[in-house]
N, C-alpha and C. Protein backbone atom coordinates (compact mmCIF):
# COMPACT_ATOMS: atom_id res chain seq x y z
N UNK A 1 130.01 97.28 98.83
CA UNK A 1 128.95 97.14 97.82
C UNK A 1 129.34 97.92 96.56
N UNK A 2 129.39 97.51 95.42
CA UNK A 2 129.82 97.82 94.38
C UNK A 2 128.57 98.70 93.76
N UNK A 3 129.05 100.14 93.20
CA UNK A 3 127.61 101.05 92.61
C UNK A 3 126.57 100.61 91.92
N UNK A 4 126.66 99.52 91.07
CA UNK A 4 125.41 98.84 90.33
C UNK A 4 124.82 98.49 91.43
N UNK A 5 125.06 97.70 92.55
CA UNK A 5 124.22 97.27 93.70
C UNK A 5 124.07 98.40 94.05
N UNK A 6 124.70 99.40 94.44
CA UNK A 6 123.86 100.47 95.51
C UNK A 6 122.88 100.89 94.28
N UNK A 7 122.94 101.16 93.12
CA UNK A 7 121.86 101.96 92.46
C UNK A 7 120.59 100.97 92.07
N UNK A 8 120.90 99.74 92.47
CA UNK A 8 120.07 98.77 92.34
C UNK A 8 119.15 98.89 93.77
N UNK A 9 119.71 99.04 94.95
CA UNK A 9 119.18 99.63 95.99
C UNK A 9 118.43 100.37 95.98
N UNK A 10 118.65 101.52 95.74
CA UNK A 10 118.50 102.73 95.46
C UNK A 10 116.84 102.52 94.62
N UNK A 11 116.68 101.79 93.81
CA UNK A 11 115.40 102.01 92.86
C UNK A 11 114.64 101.04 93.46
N UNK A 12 115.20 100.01 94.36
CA UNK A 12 114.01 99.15 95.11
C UNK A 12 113.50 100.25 96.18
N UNK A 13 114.16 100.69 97.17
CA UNK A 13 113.79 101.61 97.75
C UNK A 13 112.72 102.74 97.03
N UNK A 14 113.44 103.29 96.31
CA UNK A 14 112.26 104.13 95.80
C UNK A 14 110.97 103.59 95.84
N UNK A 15 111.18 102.74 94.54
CA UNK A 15 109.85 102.17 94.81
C UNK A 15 108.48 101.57 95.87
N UNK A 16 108.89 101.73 97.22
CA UNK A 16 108.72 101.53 98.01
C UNK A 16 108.19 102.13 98.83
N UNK A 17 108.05 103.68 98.51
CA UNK A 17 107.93 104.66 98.45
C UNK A 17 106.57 104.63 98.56
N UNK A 18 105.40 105.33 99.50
CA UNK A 18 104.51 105.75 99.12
C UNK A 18 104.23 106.67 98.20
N UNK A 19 102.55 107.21 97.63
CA UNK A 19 102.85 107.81 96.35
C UNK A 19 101.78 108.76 97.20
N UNK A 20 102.79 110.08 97.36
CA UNK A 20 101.68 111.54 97.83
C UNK A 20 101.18 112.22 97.01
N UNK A 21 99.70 112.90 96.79
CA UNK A 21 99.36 113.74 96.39
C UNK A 21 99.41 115.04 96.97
N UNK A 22 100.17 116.00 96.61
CA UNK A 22 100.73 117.40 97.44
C UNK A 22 99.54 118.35 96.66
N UNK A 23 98.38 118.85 96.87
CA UNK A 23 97.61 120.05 96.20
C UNK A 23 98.45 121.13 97.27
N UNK A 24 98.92 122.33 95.85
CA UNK A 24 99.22 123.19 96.81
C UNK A 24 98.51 124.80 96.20
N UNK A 25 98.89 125.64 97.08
CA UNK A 25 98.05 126.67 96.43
C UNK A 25 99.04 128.05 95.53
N UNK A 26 100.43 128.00 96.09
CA UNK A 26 101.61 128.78 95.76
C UNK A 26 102.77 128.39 95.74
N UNK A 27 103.93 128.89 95.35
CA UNK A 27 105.43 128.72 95.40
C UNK A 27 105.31 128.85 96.75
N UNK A 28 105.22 130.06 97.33
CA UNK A 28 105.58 130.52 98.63
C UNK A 28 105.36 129.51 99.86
N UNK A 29 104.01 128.84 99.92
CA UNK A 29 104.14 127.61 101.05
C UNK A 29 104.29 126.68 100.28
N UNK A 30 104.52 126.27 99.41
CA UNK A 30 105.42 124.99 99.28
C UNK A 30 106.48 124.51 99.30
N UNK A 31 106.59 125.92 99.64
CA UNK A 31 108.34 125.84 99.97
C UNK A 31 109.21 124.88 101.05
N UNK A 32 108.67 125.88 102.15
CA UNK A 32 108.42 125.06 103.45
C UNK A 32 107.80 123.79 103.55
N UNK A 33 106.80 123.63 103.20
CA UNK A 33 106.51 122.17 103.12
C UNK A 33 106.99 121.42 102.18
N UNK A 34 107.62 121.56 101.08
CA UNK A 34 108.60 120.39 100.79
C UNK A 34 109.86 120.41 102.00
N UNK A 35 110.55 121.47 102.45
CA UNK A 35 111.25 121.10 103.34
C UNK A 35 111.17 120.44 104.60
N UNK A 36 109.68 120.47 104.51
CA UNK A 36 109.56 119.18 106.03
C UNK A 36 109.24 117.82 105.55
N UNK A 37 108.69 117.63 104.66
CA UNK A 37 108.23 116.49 104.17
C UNK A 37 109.40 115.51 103.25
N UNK A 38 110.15 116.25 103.00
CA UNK A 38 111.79 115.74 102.67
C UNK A 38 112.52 115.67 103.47
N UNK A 39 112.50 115.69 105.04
CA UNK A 39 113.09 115.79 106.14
C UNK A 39 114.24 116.78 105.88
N UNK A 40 114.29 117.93 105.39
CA UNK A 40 115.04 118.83 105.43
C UNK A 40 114.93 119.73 106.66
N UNK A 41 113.71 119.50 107.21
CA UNK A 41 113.29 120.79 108.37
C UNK A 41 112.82 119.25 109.07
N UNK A 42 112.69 119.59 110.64
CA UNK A 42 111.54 119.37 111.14
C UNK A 42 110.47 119.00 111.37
N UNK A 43 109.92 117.56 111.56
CA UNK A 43 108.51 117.53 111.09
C UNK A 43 107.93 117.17 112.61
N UNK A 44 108.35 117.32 113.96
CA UNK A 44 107.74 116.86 114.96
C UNK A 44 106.35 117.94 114.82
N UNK A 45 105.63 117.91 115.49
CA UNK A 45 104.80 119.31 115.61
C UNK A 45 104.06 119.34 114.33
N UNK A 46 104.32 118.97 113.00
CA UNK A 46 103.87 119.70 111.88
C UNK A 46 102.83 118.46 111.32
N UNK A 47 103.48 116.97 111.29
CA UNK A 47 103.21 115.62 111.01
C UNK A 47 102.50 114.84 112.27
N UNK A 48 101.70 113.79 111.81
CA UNK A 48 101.82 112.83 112.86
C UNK A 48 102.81 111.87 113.04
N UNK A 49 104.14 111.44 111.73
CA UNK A 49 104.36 110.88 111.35
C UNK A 49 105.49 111.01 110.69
N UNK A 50 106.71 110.78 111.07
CA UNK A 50 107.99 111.15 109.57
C UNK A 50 107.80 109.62 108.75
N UNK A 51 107.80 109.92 107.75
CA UNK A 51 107.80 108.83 106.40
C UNK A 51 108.36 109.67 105.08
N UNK A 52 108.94 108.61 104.66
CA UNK A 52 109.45 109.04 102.90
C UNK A 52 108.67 108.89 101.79
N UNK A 53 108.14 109.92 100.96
CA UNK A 53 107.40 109.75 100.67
C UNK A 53 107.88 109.64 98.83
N UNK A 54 107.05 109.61 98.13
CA UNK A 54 107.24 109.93 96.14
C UNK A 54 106.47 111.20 96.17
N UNK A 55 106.60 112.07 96.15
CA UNK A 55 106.05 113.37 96.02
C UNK A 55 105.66 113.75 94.80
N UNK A 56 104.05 113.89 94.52
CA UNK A 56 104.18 115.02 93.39
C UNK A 56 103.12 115.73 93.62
N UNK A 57 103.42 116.74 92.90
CA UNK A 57 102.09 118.33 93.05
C UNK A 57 100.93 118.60 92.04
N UNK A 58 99.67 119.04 93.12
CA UNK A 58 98.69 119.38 91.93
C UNK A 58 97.94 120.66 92.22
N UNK A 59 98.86 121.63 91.12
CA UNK A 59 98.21 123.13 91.70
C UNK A 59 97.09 123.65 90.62
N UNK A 60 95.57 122.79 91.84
CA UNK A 60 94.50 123.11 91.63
C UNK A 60 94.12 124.27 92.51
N UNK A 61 94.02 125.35 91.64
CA UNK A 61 93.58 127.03 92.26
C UNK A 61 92.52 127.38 91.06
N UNK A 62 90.79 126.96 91.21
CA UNK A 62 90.38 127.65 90.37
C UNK A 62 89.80 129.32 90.97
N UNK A 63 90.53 129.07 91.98
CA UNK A 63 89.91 130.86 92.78
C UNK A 63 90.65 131.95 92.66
N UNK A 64 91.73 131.61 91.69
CA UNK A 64 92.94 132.76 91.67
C UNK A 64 92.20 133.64 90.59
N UNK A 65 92.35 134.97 90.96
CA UNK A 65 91.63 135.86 90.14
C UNK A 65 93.05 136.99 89.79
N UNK A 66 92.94 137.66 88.76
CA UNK A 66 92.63 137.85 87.16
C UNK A 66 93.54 136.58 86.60
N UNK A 67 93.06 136.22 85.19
CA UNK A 67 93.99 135.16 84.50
C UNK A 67 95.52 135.46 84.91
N UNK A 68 95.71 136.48 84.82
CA UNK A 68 97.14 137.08 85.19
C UNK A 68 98.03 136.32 85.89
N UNK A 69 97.20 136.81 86.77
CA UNK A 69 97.79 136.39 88.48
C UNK A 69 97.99 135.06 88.55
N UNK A 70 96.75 134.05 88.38
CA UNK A 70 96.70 132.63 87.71
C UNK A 70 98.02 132.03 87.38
N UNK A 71 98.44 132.64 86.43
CA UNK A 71 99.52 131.85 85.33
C UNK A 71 100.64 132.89 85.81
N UNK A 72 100.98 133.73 87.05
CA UNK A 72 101.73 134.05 87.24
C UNK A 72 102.45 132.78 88.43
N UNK A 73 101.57 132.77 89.58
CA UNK A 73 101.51 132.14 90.07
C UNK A 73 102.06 130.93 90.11
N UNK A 74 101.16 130.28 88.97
CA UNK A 74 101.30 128.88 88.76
C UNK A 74 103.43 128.99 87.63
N UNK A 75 103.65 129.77 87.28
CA UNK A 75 104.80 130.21 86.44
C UNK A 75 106.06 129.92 87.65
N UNK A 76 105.50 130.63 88.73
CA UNK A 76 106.75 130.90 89.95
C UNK A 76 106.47 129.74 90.17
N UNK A 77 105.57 128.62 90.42
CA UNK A 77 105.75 127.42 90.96
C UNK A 77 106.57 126.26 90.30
N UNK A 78 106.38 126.29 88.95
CA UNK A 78 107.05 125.48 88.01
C UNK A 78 108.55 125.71 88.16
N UNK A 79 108.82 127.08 87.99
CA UNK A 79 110.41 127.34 88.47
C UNK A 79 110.93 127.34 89.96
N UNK A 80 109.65 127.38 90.91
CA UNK A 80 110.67 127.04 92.11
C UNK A 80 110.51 125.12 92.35
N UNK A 81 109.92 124.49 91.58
CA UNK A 81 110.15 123.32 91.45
C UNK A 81 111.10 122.80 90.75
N UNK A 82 111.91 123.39 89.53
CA UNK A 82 112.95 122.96 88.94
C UNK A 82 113.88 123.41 89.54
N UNK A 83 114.25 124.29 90.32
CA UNK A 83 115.24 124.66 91.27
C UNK A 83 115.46 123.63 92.39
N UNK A 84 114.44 123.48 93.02
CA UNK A 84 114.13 122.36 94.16
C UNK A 84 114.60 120.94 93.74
N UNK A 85 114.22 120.89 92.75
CA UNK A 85 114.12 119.49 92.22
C UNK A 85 115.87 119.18 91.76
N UNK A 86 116.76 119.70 91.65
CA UNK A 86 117.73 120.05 91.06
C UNK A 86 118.80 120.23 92.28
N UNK A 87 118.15 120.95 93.10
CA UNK A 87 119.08 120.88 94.55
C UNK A 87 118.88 119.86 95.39
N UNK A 88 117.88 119.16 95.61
CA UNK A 88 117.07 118.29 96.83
C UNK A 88 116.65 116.86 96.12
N UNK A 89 115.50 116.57 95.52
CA UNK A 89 115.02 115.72 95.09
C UNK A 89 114.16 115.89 94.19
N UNK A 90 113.78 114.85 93.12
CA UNK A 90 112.75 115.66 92.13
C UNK A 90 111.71 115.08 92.80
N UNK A 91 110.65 116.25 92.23
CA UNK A 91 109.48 116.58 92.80
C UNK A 91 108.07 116.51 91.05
N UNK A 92 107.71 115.43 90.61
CA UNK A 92 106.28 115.29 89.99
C UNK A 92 105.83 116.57 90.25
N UNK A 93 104.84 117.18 89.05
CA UNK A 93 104.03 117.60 88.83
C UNK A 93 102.58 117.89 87.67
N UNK A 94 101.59 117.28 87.97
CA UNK A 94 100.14 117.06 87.68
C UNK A 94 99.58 118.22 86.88
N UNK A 95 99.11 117.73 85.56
CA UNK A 95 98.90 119.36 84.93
C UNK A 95 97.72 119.30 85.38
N UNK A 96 97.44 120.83 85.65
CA UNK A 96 95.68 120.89 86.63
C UNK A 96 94.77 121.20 85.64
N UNK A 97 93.37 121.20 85.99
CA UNK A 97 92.17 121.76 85.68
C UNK A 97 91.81 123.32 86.06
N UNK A 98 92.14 123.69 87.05
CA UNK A 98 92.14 125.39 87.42
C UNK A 98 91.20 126.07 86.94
N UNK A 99 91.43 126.03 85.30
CA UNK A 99 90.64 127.07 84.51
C UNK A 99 89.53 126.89 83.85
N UNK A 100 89.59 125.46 84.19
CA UNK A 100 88.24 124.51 83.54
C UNK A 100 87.10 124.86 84.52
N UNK A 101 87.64 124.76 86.03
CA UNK A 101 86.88 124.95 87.24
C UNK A 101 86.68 126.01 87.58
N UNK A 102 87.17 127.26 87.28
CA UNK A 102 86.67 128.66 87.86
C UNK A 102 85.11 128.67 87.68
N UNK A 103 84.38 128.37 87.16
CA UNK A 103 82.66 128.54 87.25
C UNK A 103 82.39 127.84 87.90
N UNK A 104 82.82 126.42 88.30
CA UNK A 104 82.09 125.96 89.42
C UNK A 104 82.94 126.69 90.92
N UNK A 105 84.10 127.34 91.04
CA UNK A 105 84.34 128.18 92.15
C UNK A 105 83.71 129.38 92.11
N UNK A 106 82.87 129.95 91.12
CA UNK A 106 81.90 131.40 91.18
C UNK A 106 80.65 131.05 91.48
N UNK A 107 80.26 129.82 91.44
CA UNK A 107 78.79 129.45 91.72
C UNK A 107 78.87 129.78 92.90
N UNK A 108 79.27 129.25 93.80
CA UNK A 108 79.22 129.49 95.40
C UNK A 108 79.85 130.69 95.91
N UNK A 109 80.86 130.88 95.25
CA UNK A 109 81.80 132.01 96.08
C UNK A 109 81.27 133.56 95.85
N UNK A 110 80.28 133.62 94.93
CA UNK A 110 79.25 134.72 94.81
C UNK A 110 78.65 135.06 95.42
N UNK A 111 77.83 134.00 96.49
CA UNK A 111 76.60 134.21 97.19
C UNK A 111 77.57 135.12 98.96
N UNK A 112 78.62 134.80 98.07
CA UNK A 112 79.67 135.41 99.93
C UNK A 112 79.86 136.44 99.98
N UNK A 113 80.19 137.26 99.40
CA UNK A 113 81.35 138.43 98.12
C UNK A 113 81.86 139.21 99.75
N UNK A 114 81.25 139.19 100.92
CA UNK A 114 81.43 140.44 101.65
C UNK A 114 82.35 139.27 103.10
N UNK A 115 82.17 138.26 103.09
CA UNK A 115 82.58 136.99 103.95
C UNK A 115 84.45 137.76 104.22
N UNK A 116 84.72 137.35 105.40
CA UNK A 116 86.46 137.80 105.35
C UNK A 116 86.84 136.38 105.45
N UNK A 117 88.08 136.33 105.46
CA UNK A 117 88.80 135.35 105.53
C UNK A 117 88.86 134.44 106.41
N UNK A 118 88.34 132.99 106.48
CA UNK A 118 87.95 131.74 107.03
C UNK A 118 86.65 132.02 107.16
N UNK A 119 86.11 132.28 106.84
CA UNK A 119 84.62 132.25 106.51
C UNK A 119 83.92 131.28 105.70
N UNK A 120 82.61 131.68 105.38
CA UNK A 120 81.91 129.92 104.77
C UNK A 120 82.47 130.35 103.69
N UNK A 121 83.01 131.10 102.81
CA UNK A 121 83.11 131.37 101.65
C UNK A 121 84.86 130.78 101.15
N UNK A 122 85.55 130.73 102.33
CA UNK A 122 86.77 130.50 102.45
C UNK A 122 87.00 128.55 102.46
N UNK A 123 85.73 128.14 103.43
CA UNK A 123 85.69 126.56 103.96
C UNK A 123 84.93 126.30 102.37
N UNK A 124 84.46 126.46 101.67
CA UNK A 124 84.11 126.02 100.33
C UNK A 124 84.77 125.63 99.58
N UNK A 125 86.14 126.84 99.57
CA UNK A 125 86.90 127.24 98.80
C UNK A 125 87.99 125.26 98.85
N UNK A 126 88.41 125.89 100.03
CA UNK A 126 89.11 124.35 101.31
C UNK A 126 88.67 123.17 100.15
N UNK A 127 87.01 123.04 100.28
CA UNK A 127 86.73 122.10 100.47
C UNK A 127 86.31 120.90 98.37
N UNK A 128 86.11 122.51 97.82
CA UNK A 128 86.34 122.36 96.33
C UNK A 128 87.89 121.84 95.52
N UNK A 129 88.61 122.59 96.57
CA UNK A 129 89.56 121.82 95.62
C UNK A 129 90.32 120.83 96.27
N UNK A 130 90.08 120.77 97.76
CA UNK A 130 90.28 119.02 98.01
C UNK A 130 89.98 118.35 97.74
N UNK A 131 88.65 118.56 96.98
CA UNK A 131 88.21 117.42 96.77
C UNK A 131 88.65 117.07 95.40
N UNK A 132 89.04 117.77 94.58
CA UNK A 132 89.12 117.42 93.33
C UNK A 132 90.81 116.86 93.33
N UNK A 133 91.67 117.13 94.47
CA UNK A 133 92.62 116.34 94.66
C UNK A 133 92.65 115.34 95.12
N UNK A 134 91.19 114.66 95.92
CA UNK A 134 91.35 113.60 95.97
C UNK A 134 90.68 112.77 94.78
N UNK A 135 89.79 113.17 93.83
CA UNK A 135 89.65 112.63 92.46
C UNK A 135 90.65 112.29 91.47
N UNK A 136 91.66 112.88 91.82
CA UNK A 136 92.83 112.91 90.85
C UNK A 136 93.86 111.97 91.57
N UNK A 137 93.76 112.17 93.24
CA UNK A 137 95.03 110.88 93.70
C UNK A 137 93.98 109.25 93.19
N UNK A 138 92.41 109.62 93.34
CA UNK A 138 92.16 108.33 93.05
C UNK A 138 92.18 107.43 91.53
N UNK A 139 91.87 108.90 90.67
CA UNK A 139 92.38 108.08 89.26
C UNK A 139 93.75 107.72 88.77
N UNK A 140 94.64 108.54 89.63
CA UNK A 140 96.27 108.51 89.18
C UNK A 140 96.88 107.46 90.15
N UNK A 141 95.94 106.81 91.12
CA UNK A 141 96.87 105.86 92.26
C UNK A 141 97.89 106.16 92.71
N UNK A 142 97.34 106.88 93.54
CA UNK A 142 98.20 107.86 95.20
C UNK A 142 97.32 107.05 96.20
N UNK A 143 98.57 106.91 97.12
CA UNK A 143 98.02 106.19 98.16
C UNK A 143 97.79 107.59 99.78
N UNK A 144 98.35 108.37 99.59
CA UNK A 144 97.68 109.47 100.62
C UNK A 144 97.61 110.51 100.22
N UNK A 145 96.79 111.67 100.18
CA UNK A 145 96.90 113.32 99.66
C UNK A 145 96.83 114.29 101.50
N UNK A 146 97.49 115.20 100.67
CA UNK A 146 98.26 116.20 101.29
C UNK A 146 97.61 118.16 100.99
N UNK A 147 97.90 118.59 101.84
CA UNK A 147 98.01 120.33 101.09
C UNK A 147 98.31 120.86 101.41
N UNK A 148 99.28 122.35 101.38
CA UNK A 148 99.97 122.82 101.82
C UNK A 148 98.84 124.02 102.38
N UNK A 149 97.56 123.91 102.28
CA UNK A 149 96.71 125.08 102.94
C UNK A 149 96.76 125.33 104.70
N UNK A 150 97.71 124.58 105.23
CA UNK A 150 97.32 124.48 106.49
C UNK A 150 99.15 125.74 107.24
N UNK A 151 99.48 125.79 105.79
CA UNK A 151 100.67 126.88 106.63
C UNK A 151 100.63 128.46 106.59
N UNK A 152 99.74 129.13 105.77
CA UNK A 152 98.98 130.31 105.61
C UNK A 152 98.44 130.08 107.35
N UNK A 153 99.02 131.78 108.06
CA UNK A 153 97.94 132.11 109.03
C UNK A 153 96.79 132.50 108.61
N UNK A 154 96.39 132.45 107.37
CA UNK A 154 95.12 133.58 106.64
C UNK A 154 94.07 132.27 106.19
N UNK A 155 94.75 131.21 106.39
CA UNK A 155 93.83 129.78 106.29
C UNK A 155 93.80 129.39 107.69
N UNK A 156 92.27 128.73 107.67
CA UNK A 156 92.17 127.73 109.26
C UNK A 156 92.48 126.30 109.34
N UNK A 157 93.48 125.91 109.66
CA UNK A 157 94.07 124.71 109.51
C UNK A 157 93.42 123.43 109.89
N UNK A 158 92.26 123.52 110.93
CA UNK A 158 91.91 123.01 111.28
C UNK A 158 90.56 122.53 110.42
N UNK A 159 89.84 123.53 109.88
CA UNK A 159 88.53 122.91 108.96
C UNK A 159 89.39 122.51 107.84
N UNK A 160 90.33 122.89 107.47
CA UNK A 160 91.29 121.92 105.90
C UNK A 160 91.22 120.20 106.79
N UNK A 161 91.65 120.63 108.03
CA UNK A 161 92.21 119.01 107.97
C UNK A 161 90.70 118.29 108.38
N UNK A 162 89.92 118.72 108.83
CA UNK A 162 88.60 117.82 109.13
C UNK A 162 87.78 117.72 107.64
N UNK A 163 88.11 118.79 106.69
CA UNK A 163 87.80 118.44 105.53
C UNK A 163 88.51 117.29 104.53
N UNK A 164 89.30 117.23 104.77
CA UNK A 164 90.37 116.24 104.32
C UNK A 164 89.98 115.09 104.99
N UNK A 165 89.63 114.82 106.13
CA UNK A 165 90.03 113.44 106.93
C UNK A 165 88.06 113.05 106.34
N UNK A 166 87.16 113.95 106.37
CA UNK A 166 85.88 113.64 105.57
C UNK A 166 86.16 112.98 104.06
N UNK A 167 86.75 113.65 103.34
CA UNK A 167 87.32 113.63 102.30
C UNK A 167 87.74 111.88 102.04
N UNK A 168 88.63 111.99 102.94
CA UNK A 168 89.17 110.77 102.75
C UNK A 168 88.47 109.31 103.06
N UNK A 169 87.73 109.74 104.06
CA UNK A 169 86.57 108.36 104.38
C UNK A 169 85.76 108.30 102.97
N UNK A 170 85.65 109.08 102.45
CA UNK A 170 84.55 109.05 101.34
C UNK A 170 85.72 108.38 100.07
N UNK A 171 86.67 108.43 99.85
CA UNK A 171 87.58 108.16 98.67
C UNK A 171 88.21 107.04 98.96
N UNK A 172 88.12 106.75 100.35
CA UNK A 172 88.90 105.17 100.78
C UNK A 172 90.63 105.45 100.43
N UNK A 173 91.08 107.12 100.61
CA UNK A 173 92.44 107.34 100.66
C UNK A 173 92.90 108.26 101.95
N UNK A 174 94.18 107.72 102.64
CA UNK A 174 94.51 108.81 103.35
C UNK A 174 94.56 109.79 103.03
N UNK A 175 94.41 110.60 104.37
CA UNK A 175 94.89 111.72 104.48
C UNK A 175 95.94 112.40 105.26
N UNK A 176 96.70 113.07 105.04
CA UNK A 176 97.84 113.31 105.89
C UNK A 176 97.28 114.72 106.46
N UNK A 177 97.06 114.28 107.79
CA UNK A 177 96.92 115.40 108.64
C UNK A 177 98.78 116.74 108.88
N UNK A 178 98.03 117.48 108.63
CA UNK A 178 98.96 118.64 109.34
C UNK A 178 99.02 120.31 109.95
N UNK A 179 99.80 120.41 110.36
CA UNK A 179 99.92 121.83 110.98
C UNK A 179 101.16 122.47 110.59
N UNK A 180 101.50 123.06 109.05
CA UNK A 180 103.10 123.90 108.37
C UNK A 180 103.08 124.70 109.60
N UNK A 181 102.41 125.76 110.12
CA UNK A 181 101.99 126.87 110.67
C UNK A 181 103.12 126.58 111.83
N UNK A 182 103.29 125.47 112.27
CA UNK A 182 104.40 124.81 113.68
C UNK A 182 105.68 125.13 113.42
N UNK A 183 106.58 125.26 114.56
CA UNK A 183 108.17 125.34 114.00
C UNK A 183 108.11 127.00 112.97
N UNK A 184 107.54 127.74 113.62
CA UNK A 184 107.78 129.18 112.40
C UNK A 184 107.75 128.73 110.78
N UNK A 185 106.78 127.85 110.62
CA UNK A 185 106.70 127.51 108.83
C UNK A 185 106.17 128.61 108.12
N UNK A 186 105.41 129.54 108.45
CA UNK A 186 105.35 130.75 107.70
C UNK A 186 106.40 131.48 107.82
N UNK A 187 107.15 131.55 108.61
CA UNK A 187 108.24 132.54 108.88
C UNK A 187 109.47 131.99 107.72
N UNK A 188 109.82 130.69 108.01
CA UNK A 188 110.77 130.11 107.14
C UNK A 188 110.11 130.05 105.74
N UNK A 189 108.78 130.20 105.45
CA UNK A 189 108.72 130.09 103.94
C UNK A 189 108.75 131.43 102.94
N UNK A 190 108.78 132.84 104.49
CA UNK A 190 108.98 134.25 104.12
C UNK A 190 110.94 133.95 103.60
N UNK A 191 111.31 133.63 104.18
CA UNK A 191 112.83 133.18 104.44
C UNK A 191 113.46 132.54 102.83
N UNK A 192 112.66 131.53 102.74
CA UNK A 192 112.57 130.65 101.56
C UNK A 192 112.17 131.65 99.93
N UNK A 193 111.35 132.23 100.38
CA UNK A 193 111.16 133.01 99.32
C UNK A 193 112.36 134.00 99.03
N UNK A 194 113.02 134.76 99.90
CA UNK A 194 114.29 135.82 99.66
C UNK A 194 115.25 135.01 99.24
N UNK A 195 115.25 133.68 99.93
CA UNK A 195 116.52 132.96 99.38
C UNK A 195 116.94 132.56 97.74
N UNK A 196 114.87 131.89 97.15
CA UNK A 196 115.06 131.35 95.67
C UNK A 196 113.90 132.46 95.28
N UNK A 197 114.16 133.80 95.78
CA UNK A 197 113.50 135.00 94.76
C UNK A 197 112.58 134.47 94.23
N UNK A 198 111.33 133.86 95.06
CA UNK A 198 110.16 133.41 94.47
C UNK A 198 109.09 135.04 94.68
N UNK A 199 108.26 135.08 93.87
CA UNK A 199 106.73 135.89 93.94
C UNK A 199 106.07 136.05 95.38
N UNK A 200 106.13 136.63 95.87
CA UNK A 200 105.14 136.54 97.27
C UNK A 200 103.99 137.57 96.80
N UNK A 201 101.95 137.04 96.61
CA UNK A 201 101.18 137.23 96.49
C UNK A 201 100.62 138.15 97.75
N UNK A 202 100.08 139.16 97.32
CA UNK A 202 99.40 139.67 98.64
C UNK A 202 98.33 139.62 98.98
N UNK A 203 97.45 139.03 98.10
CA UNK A 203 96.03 138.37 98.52
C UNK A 203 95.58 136.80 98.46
N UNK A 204 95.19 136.35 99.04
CA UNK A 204 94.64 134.97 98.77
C UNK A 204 94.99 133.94 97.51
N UNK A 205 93.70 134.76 96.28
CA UNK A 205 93.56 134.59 95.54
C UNK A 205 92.37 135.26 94.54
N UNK A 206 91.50 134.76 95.26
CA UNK A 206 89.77 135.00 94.46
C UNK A 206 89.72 136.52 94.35
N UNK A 207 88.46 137.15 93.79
CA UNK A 207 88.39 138.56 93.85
C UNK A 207 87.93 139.16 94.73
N UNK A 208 87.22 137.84 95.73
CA UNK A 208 86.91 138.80 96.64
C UNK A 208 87.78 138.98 98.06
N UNK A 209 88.86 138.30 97.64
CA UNK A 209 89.75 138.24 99.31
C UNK A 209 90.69 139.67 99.15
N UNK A 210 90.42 140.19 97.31
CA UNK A 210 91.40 141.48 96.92
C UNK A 210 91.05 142.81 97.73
N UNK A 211 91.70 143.43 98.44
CA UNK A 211 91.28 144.22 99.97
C UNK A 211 91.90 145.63 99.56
């Protein structure tokens, strides 16, 4: 096969491609989960499902507290995506709302302030900005959304994904169920971070998860 045909290949395939919506919350687990979802790692245990997907990201965090931290955050993600994208495959990314939305994440997350972690104040949190990723896979036409909240031990993986699979009956879009947390995915995304000298955060986000 002569290279015009393979690269002619090559872009039918793509196209072919389902189109994921990835909401994630940091560099640090997205790390790992682009490496399973690119079949670089592992996905028995983590997926229901290996498939190839069109990947792109939407880091909606309106709970990250001080602005600082915010745009620090979101800073390490942009660069461990051009790194990624550059070694592996490119990887889309969705400019967010974040800062538009912090008052509607203080309306509720006020009435908690003393709540620890996976608490109602935490399943809100889950459930605010899934949803606004699935508003955004439905105006941008994504055919399944995704989040990397389920590889944090400090998140409950399990109300993300029953929030998601709610989520999704209501938007008429999949949802991709998962478990990063499988196969040591926090461990490898501690790993991932020493390797591309990403930021590792020591709180959540919000002000009140700051301990």
């Amino acid at each position: 096969m002569k290279p015009f045909q393979i690269n002619q290949l090559y872009i039918r395939r793509s196209k072919l491609k389902r189109k994921l919506l990835l909401h994630t919350c940091c560099a640090p687990c997205l790390s790992q989960c682009l490496m399973v979802l690119g079949g670089m790692d592992k996905w028995e245990k983590v997926l229901p499902k290996k498939e190839d997907y069109s990947i792109t990201i939407l880091f909606d965090n309106p709970n990250i507290y001080p602005e600082e931290e915010y745009r620090k955050r979101k800073s390490e993600l942009v660069k461990f995506l051009k790194t990624f994208s550059e070694k592996f495959f490119h990887v889309e990314m969705l400019e967010d709302q974040s800062e538009k939305r912090r008052d509607g994440f203080l309306e509720f997350a006020k009435k908690y302030p003393l709540e620890k972690e996976k608490g109602t104040r935490c399943t809100l949190c889950y459930e605010y900005r899934l949803h606004e990723t699935f508003e955004r896979a439905k105006k941008e036409g994504f055919d399944i959304v995704a989040t990397t909240l389920t590889l944090s031990p400090l998140k409950d993986g399990d109300k993300v994904n029953k929030i998601g699979q709610n989520l999704s009956s209501s938007f008429k879009i999949e949802y991709l169920k998962s478990n990063f947390k499988k196969n040591d995915g926090f461990k490898k995304s501690i790993e991932l971070c020493k390797e591309y000298k990403i930021y590792r955060q020591n709180y959540c986000g919000c002000a009140f998860s700051i301990r």
